[in-house]
C-alpha atoms as a PDB file:
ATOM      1  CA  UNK A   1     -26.769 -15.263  -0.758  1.00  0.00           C
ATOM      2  CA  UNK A   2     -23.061 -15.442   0.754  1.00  0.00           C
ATOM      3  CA  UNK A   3     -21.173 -14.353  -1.563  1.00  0.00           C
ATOM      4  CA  UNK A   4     -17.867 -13.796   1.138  1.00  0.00           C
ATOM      5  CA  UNK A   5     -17.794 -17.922   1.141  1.00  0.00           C
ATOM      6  CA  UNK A   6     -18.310 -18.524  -2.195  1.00  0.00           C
ATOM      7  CA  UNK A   7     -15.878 -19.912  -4.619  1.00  0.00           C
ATOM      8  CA  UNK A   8     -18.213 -18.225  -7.773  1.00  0.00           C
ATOM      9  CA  UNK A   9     -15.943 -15.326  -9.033  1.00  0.00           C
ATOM     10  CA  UNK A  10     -18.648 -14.204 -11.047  1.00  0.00           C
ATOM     11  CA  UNK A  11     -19.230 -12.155  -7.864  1.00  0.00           C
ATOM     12  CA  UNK A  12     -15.861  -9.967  -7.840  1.00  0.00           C
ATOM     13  CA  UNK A  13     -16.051  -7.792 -10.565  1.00  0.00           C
ATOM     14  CA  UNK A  14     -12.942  -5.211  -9.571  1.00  0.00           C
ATOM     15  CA  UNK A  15      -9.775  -5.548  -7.437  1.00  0.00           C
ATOM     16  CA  UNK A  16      -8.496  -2.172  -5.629  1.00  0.00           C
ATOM     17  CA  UNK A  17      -4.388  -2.091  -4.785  1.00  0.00           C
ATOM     18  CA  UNK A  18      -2.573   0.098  -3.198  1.00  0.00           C
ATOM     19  CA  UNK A  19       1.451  -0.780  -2.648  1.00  0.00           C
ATOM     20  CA  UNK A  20       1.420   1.210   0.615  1.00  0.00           C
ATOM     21  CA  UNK A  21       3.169  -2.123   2.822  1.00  0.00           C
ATOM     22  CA  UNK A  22       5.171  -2.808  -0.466  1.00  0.00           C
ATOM     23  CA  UNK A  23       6.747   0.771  -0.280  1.00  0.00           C
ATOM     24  CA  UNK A  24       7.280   0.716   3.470  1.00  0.00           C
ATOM     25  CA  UNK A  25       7.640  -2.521   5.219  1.00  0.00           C
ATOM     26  CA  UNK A  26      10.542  -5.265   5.117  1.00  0.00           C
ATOM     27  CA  UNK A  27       9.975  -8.333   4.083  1.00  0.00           C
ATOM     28  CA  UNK A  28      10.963 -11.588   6.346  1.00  0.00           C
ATOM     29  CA  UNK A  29      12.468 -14.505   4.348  1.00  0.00           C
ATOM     30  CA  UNK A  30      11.599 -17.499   6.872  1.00  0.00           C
ATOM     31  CA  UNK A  31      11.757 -20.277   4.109  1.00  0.00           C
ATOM     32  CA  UNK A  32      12.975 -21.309   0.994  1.00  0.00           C
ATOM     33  CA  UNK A  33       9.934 -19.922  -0.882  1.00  0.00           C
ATOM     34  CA  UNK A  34       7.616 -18.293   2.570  1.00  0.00           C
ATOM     35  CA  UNK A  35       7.721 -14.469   3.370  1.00  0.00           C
ATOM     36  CA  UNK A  36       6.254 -12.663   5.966  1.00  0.00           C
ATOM     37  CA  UNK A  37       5.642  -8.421   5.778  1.00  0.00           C
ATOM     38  CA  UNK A  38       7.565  -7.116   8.543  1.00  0.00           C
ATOM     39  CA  UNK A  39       4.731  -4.907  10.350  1.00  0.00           C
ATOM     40  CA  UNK A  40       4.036  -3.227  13.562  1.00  0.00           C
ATOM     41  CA  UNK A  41       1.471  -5.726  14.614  1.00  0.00           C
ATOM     42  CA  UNK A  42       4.328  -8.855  14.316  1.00  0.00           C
ATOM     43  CA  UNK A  43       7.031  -6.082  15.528  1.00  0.00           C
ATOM     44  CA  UNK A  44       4.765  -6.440  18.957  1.00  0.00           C
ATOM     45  CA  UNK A  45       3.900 -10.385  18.927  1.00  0.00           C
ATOM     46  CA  UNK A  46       5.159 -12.358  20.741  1.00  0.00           C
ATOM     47  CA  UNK A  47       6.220 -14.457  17.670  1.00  0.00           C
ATOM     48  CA  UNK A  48       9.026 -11.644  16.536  1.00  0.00           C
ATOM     49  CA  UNK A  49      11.488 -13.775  18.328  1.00  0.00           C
ATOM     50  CA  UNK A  50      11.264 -16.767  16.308  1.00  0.00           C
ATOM     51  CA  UNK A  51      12.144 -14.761  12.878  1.00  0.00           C
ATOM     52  CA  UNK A  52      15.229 -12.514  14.359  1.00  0.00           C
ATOM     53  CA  UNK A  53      17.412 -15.306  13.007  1.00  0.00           C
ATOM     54  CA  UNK A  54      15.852 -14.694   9.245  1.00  0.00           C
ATOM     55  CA  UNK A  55      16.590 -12.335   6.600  1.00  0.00           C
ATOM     56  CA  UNK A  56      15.139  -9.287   5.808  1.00  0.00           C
ATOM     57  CA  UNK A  57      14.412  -7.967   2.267  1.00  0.00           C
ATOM     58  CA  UNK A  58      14.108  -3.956   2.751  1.00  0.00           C
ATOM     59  CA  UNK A  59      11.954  -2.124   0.056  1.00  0.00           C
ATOM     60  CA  UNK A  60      13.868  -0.669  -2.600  1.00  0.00           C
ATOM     61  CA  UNK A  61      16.721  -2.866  -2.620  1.00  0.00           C
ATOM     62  CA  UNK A  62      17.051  -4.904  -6.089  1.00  0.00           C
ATOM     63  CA  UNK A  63      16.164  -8.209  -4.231  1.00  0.00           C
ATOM     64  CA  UNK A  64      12.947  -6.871  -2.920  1.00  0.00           C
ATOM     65  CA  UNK A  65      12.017  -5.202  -6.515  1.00  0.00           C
ATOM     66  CA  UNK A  66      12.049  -8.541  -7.807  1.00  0.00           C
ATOM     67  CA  UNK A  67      10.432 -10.449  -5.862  1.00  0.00           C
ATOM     68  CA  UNK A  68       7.700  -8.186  -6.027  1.00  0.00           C
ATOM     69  CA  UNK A  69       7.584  -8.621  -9.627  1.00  0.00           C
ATOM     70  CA  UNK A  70       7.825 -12.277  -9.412  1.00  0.00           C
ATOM     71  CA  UNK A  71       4.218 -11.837  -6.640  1.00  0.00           C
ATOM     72  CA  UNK A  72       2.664  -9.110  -9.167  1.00  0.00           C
ATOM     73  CA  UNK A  73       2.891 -11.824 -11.953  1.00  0.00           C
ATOM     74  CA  UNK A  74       1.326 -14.770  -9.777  1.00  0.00           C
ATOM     75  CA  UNK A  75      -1.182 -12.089  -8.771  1.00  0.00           C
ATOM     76  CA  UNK A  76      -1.860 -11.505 -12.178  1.00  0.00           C
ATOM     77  CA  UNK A  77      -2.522 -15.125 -13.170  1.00  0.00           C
ATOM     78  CA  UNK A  78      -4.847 -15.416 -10.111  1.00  0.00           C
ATOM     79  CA  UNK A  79      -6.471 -12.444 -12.001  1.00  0.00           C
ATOM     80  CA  UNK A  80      -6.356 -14.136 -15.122  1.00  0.00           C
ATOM     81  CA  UNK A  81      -7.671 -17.407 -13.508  1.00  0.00           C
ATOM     82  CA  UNK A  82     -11.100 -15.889 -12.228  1.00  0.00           C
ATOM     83  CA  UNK A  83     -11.773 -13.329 -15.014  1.00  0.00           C
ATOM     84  CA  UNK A  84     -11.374 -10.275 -12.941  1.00  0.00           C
ATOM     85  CA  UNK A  85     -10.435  -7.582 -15.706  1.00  0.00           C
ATOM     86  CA  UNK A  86     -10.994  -4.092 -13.681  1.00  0.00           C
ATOM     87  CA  UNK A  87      -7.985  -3.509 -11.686  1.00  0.00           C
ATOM     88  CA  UNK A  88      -6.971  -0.013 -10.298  1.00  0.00           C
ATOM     89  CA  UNK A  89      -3.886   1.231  -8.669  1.00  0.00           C
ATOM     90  CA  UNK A  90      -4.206   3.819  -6.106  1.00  0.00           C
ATOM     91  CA  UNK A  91      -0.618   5.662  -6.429  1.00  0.00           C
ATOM     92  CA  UNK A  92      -0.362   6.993  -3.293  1.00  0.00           C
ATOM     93  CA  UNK A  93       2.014   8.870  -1.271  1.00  0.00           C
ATOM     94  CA  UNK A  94       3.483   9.630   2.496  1.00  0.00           C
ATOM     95  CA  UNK A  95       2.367  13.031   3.317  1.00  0.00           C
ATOM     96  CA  UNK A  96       5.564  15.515   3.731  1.00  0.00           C
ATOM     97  CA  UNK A  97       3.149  17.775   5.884  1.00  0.00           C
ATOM     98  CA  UNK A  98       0.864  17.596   9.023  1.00  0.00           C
ATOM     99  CA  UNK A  99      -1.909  19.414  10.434  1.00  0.00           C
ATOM    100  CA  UNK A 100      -0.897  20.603  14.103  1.00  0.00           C
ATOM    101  CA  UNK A 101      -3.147  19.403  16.504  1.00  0.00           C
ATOM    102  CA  UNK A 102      -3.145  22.507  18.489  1.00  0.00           C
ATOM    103  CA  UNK A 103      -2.476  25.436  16.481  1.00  0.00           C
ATOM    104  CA  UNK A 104      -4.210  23.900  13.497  1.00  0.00           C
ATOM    105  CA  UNK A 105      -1.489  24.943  10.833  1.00  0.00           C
ATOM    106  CA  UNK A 106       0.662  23.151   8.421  1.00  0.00           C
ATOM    107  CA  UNK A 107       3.662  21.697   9.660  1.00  0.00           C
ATOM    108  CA  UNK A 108       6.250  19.782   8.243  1.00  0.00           C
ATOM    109  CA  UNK A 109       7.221  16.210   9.220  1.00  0.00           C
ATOM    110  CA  UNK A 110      10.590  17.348   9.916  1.00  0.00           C
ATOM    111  CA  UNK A 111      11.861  14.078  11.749  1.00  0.00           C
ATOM    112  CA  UNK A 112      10.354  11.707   9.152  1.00  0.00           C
ATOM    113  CA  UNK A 113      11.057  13.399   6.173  1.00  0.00           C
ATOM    114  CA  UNK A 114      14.201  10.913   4.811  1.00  0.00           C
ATOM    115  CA  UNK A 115      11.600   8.025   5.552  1.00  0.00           C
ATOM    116  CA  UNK A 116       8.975   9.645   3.773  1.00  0.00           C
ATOM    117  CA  UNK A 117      11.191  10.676   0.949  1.00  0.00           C
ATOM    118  CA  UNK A 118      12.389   6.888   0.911  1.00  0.00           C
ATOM    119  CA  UNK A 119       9.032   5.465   0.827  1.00  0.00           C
ATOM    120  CA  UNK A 120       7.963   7.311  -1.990  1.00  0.00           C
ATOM    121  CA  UNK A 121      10.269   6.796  -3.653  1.00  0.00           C
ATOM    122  CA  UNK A 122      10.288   3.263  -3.307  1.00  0.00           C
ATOM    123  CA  UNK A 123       6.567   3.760  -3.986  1.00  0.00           C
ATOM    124  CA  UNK A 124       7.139   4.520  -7.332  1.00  0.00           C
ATOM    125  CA  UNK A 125       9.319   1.703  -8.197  1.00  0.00           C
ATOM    126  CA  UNK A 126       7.201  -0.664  -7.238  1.00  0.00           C
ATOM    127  CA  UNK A 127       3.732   1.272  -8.804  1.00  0.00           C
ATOM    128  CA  UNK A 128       6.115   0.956 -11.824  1.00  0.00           C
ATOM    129  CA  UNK A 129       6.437  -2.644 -11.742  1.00  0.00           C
ATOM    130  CA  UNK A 130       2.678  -3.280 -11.340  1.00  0.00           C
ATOM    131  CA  UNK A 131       2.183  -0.877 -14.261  1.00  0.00           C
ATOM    132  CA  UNK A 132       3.726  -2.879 -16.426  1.00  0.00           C
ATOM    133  CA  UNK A 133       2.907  -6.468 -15.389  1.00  0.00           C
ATOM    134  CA  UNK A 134      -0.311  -5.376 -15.095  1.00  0.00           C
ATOM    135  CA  UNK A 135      -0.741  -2.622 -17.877  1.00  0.00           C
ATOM    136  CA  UNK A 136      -4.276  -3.347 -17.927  1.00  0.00           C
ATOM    137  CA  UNK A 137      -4.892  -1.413 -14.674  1.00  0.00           C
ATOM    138  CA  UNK A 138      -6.563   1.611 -14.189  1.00  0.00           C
ATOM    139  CA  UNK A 139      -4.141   4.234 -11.803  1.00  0.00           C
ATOM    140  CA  UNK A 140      -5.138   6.396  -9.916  1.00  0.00           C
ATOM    141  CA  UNK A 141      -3.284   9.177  -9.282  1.00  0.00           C
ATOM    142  CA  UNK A 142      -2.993  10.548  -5.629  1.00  0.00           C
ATOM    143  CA  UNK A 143       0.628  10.922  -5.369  1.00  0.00           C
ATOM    144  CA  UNK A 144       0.631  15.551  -5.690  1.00  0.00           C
ATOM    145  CA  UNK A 145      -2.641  15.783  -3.265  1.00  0.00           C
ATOM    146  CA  UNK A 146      -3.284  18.642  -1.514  1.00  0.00           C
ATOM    147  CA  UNK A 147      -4.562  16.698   1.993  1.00  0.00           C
ATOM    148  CA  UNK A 148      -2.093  16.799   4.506  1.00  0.00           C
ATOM    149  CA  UNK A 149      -1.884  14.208   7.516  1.00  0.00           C
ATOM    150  CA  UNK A 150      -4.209  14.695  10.467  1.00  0.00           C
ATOM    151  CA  UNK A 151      -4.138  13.379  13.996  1.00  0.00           C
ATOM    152  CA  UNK A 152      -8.143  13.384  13.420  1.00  0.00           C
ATOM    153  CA  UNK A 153      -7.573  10.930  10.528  1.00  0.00           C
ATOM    154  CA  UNK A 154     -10.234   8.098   9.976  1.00  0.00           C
ATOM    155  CA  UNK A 155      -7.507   5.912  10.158  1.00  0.00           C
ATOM    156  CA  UNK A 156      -6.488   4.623  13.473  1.00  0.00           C
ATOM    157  CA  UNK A 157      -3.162   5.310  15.136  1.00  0.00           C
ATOM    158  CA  UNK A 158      -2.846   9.062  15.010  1.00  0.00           C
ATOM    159  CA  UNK A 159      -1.236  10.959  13.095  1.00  0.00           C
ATOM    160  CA  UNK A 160       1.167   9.355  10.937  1.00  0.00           C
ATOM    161  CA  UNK A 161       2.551  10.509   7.490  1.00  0.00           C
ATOM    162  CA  UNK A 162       0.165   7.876   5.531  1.00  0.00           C
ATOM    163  CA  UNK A 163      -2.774   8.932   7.695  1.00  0.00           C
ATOM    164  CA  UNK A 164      -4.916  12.043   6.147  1.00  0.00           C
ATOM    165  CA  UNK A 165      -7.736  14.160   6.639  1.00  0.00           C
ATOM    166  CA  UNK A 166     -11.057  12.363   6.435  1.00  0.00           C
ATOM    167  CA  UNK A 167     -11.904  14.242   3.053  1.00  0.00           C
ATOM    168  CA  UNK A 168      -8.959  12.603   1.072  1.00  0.00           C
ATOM    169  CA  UNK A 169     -10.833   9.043   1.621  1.00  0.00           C
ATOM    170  CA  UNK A 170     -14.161  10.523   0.506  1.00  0.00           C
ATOM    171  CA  UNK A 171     -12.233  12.237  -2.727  1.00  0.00           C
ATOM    172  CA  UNK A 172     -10.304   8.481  -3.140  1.00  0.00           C
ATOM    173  CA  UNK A 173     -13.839   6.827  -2.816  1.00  0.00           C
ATOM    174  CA  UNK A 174     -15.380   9.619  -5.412  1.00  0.00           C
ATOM    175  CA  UNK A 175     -12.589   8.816  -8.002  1.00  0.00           C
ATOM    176  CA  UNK A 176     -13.209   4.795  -7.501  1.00  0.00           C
ATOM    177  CA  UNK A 177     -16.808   5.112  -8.335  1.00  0.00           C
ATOM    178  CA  UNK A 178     -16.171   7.571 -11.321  1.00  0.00           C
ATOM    179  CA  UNK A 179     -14.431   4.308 -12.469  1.00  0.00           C
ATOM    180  CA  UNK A 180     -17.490   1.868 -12.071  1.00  0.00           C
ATOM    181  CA  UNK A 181     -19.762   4.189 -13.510  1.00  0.00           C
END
């Protein structure tokens, strides 16, 4: 029973988004219709060379709002297309505080703050947009938690303003299955 390899979508029965990459990441237009998210992991590739002559679509600006709409209504006919009803948003945030590695208190990300402030914002235009192309969904809403970021996340790469403490996943987790059940 392979169910990763099999085109049956009786098998997926909810789809989990979060607009994390929407709210942070440029977008690379290397095509009439192709686009490619601007990440860290093509930012180190040896392939970043061939797109420095393309255009980049920066979250928030009107041009990247709507072409996000114009994805979050092809996404919804794929949705449409294999019956998938249960759809939930996970309306996350950057964290504006950190969890010092050494003393252990609450700090404030003082150097990121106008990119978290940005993101977030941007975050909430494009939550927005799902919202209502997709008003079906089910959001969850994570965007006034108390977790702060934490070198000693469960994500990789350190600390980082979208990285938090381990119990934040486990309370995200708790809320998705409150949802099934």
């Amino acid at each position: 029973d392979n169910f990763l390899y099999s085109s049956d979508s009786s098998y997926f029965k909810l789809v989990v988004v979060d607009n994390y990459i929407d709210a942070t990441s440029p977008i690379i237009k290397y095509g009439s219709n192709s686009f490619l998210t601007y990440n860290r992991y093509l930012a180190e590739s040896i392939f970043k060379r061939l797109l420095s002559s393309c255009e980049i679509i920066y979250p928030g600006t009107k041009q990247h709002l709507e072409l996000y709409r114009k994805s979050i209504i092809h996404f919804n006919d794929l949705l449409i297309k294999y019956d998938i009803e249960s759809v939930i948003l996970i309306g996350g945030r950057q964290s504006k505080y950190k969890i010092n590695e050494k003393s252990n208190q609450i700090d404030i990300w003082s150097d990121k703050m106008e990119w978290i402030l940005n993101a977030n914002k941007n975050w909430d235009e494009v939550d927005k947009v799902f919202l209502e192309e997709i008003p079906h969904s089910v959001y969850i809403d994570k965007r006034n938690t108390s977790w702060k970021s934490d070198v000693f996340s469960p994500i990789l790469g350190g600390a980082s303003p979208s990285h938090y403490q381990s119990a934040y996943y486990k309370e995200l987790f708790h809320d998705i299955m409150c949802f099934l059940n």
